[in-house]
Protein backbone atom coordinates (compact mmCIF):
# COMPACT_ATOMS: atom_id res chain seq x y z
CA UNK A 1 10.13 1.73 -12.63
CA UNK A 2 10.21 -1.15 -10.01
CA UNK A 3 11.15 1.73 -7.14
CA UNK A 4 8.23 3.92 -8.66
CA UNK A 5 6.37 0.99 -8.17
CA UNK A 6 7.19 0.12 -4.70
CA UNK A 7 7.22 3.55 -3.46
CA UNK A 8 3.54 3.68 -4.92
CA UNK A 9 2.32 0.25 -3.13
CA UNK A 10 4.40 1.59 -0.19
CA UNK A 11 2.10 4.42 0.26
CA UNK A 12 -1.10 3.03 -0.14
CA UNK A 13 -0.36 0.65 2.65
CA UNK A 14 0.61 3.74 4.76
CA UNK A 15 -2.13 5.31 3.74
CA UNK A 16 -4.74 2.47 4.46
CA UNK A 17 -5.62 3.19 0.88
CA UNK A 18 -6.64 6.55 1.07
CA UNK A 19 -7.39 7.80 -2.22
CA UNK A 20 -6.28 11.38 -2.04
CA UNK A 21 -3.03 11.03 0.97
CA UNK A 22 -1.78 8.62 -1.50
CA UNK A 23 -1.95 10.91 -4.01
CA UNK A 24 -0.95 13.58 -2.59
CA UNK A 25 2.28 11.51 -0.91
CA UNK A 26 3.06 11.02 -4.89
CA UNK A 27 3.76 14.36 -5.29
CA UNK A 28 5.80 14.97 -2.09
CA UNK A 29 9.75 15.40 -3.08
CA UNK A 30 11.32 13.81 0.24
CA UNK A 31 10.89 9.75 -0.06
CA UNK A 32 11.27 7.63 2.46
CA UNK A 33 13.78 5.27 3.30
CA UNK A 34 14.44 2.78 0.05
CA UNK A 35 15.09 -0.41 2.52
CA UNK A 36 12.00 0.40 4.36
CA UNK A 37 9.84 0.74 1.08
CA UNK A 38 10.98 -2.40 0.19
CA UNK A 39 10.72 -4.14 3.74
CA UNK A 40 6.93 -2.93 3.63
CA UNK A 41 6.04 -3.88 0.22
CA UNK A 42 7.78 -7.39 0.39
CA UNK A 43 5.98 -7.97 3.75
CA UNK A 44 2.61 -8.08 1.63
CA UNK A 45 0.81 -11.48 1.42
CA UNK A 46 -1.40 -10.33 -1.70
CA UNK A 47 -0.51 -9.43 -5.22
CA UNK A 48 -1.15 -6.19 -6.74
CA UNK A 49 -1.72 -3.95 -9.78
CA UNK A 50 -0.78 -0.39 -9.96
CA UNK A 51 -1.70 1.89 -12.52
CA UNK A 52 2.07 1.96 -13.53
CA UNK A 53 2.06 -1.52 -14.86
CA UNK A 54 1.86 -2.21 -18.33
CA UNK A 55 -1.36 -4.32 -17.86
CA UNK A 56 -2.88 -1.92 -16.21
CA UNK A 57 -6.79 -1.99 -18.24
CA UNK A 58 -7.00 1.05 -20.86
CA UNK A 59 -10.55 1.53 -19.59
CA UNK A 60 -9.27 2.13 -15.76
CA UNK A 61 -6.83 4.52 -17.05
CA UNK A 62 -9.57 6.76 -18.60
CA UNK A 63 -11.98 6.90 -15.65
CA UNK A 64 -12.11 9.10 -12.77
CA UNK A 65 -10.06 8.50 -9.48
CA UNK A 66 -8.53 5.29 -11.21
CA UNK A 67 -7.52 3.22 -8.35
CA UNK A 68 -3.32 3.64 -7.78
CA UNK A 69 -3.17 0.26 -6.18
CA UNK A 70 -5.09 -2.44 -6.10
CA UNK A 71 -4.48 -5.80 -3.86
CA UNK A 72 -5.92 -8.95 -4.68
CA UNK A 73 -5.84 -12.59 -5.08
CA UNK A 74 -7.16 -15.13 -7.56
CA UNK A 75 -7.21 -14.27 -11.29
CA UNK A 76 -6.50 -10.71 -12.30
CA UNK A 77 -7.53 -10.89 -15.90
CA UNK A 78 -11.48 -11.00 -15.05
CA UNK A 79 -10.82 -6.86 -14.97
CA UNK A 80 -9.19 -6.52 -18.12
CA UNK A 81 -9.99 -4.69 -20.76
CA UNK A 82 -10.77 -8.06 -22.84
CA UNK A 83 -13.06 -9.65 -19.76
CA UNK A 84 -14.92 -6.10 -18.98
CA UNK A 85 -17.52 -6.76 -21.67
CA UNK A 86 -18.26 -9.58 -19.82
CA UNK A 87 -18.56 -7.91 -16.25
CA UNK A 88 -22.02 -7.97 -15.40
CA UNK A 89 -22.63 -6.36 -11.51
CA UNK A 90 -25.24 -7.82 -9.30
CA UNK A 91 -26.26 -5.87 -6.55
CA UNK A 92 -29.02 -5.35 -4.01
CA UNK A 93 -30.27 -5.12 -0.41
CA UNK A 94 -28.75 -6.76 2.22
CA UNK A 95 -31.50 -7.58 3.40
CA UNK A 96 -32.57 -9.82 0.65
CA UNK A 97 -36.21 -11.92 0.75
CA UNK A 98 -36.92 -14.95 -0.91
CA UNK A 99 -38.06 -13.19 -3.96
CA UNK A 100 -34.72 -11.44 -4.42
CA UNK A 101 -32.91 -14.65 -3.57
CA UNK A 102 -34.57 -16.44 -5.97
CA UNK A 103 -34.67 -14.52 -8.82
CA UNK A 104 -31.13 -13.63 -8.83
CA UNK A 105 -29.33 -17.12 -8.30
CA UNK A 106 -32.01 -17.61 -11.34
CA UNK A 107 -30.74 -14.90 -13.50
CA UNK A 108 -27.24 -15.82 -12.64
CA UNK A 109 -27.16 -19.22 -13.97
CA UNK A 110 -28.71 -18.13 -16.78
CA UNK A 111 -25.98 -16.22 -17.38
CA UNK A 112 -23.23 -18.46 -16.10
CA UNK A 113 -21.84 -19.48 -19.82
CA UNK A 114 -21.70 -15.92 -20.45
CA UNK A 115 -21.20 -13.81 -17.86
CA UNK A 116 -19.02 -12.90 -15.26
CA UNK A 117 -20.65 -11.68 -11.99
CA UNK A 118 -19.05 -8.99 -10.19
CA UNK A 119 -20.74 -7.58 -6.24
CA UNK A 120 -19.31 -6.75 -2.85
CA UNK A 121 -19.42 -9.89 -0.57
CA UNK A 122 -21.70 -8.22 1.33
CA UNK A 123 -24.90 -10.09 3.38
CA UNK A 124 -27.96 -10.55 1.15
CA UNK A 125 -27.98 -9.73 -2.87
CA UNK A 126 -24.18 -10.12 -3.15
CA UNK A 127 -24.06 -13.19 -1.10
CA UNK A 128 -26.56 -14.94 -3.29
CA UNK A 129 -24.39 -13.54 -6.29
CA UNK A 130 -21.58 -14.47 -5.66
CA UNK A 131 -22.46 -18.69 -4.25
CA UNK A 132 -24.82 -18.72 -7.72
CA UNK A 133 -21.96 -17.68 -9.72
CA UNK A 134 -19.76 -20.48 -7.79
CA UNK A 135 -22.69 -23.35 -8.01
CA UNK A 136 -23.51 -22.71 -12.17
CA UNK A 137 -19.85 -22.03 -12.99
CA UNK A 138 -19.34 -18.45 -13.57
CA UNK A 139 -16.49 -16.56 -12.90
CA UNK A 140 -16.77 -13.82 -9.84
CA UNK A 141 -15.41 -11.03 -8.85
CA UNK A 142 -15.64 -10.01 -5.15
CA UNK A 143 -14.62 -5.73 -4.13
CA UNK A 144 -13.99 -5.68 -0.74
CA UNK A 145 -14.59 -2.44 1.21
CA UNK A 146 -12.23 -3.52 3.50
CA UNK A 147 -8.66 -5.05 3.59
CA UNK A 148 -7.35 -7.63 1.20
CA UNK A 149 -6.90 -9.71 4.22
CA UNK A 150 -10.14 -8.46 6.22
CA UNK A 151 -12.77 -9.67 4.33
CA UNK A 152 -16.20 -8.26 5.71
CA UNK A 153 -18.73 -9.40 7.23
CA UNK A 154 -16.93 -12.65 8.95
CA UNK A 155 -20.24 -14.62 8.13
CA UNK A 156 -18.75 -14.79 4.43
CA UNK A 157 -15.41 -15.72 4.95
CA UNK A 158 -15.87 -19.18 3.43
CA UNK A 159 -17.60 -17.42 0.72
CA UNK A 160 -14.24 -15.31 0.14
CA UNK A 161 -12.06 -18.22 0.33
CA UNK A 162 -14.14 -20.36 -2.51
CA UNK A 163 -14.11 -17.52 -4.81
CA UNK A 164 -10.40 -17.61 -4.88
CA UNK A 165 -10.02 -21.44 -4.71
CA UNK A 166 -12.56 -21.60 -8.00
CA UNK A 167 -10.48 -19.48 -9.96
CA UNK A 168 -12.36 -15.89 -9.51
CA UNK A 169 -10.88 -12.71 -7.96
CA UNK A 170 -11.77 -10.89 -4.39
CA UNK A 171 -9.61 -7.22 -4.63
CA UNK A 172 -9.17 -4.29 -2.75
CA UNK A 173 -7.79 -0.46 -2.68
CA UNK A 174 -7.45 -1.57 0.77
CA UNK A 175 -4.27 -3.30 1.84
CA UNK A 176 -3.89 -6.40 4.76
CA UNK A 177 -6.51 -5.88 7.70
CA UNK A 178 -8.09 -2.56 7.44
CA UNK A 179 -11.29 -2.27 8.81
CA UNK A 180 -14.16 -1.98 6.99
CA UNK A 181 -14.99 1.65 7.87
CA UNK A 182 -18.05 3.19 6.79
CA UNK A 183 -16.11 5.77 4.28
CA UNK A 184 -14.45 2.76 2.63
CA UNK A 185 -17.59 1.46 1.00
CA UNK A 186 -18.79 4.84 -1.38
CA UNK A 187 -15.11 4.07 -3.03
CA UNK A 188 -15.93 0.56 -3.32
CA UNK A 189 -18.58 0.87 -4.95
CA UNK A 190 -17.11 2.91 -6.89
CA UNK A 191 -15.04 0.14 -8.37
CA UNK A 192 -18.07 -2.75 -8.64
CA UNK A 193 -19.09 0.16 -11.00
CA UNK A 194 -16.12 0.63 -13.07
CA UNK A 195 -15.03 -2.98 -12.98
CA UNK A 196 -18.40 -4.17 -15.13
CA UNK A 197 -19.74 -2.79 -17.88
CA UNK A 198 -23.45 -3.51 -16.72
CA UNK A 199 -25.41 -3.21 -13.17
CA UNK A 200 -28.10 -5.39 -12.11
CA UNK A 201 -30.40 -3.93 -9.61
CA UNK A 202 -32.43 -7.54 -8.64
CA UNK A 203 -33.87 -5.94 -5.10
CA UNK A 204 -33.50 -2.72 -3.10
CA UNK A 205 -34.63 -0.05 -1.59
CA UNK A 206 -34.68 4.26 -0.99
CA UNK A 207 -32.05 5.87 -2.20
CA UNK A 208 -29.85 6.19 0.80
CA UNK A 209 -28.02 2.60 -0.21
CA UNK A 210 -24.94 1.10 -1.37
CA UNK A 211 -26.94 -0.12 -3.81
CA UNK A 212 -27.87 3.54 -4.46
CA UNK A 213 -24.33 4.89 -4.66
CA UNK A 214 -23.67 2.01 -7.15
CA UNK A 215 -26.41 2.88 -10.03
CA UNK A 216 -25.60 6.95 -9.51
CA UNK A 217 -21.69 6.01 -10.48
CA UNK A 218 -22.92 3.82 -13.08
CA UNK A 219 -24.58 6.49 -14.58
CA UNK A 220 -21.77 8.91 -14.54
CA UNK A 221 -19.21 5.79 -16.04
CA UNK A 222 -22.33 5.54 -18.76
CA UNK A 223 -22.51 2.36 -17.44
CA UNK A 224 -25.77 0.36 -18.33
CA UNK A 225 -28.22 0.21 -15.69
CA UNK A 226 -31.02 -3.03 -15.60
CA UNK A 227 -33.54 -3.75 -12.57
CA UNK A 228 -35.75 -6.80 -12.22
CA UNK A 229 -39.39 -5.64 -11.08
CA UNK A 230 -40.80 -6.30 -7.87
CA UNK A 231 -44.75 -6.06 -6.91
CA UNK A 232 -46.34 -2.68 -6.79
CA UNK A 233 -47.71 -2.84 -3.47
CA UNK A 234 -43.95 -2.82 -2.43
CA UNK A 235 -44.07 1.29 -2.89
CA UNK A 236 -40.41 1.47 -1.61
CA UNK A 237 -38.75 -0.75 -4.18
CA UNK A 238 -35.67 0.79 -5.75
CA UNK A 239 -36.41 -1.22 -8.50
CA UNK A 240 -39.30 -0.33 -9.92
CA UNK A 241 -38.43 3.55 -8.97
CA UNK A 242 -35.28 2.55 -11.52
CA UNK A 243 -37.18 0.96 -14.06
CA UNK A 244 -39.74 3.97 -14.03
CA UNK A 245 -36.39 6.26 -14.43
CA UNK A 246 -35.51 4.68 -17.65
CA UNK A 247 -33.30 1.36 -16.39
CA UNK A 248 -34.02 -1.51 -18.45
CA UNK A 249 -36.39 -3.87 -17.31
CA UNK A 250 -35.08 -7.35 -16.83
CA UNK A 251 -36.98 -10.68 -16.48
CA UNK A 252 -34.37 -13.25 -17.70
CA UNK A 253 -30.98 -13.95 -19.13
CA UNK A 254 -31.46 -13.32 -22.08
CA UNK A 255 -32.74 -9.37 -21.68
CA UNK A 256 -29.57 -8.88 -19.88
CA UNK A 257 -27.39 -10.34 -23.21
CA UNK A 258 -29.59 -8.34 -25.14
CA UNK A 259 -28.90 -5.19 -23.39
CA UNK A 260 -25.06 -5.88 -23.38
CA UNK A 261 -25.08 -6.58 -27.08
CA UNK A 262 -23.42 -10.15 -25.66
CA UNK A 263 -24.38 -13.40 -27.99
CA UNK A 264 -25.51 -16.15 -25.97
CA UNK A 265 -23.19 -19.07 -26.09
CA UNK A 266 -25.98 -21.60 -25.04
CA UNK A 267 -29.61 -21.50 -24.88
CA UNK A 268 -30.80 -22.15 -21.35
């Protein structure tokens, strides 16, 4: 088990986390060297979880491309199969405006008792996310489309840091410093969507997003999908194109309990 293991962590840091070379290096019948697996793996700052470990969440092992390896630090539990009813994504533009700033920290600490908060780290929407989650309380989770040890953009470093110090979780399929390369980010959004059992669009727009990528896997992970409205002159907002599509509308806290059949634990 433990050289399964190894030889499993061993190629996804070979790989750069590369869903399908690591997979297909699985199947290979020539292994490398046993010393140098273990030199590799051991050189690893980061923990991880494979999908060979016994705590490996049931719900991950159903889905789709389940993520082999996963490297992280801070509190692994907030993706188990107990704490997913609890994983409520936030995501949005990047380029957030006071409106979408607003209403999100808002929503978030409305949620704070109740919720954990799960985004990318990314400028704007997950930003605001992530630091309201921090300042009400909440537990966060931060999926980094780049390596464990890279965390992108540098602006948000701090913000990566705190997340771990507070007792939350920053993880990766991507192991030490890989760069965060464009083809990195569909598969991590991948995992915002299967880590939560909930997405919260709060502001966005077109369909040729992150943000986009996000809702479309939701959909396909039957995931539930919520948007907060934004003014109708704004004809481009993702939003409202989302709420129009069938997404739930949101305007507080409590619609988002409601639709994730969660009890509040305190009125706010």
């Amino acid at each position: 088990m433990d050289l399964e293991r190894n030889l499993l962590i061993y190629y996804a840091i070979i790989y750069r986390g590369n869903y399908d070379e690591v997979l297909k290096a699985t199947t290979q019948k020539n292994h490398p060297d046993i010393e140098e697996v273990k030199r590799v793996v051991d050189a690893l700052n980061c923990k991880t979880l494979t999908m060979l470990d016994d705590d490996y969440p049931e719900y991950l092992k159903r889905s789709l491309r389940a993520p082999m390896v996963l490297f992280y630090y801070g509190d692994i539990s907030l993706i188990d199969d107990y704490h997913h009813k609890y994983n409520l994504a936030v995501i949005g533009t990047r380029q957030s405006t006071n409106y979408g700033a607003r209403h999100t920290s808002r929503i978030v600490k409305e949620l704070a008792k109740d919720c954990n908060i799960v985004s990318g780290l990314a400028r704007g929407i997950d930003a605001v996310a992530h630091r309201a989650a921090l300042l009400y309380g909440a537990k966060t989770v931060a999926v980094l489309g780049s390596g464990i040890d890279n965390p992108w953009p540098y602006e948000n470093v701090e913000l990566y840091q705190a997340i771990i110090s507070l007792g939350g979780l920053v993880i990766s399929e991507y192991p030490d410093k890989t760069d965060p390369n464009i083809e990195n980010f569909p598969a991590r959004n991948r995992l915002i969507a299967l880590f939560s059992k909930a997405v919260l669009v709060t502001e966005a727009y077109n369909y040729k997003t992150g943000t986009a990528i996000t809702v479309r896997l939701a959909r396909e992970y039957n995931r539930e999908v919520m948007a907060i409205p934004y003014r109708l002159e704004a004809t481009t907002s993702f939003c409202n194109q989302l709420i129009y599509e069938g997404a739930k509308l949101i305007r507080d806290g409590h619609d988002v309990l409601s639709t994730m059949n969660i009890a509040q634990i305190k009125i706010i």
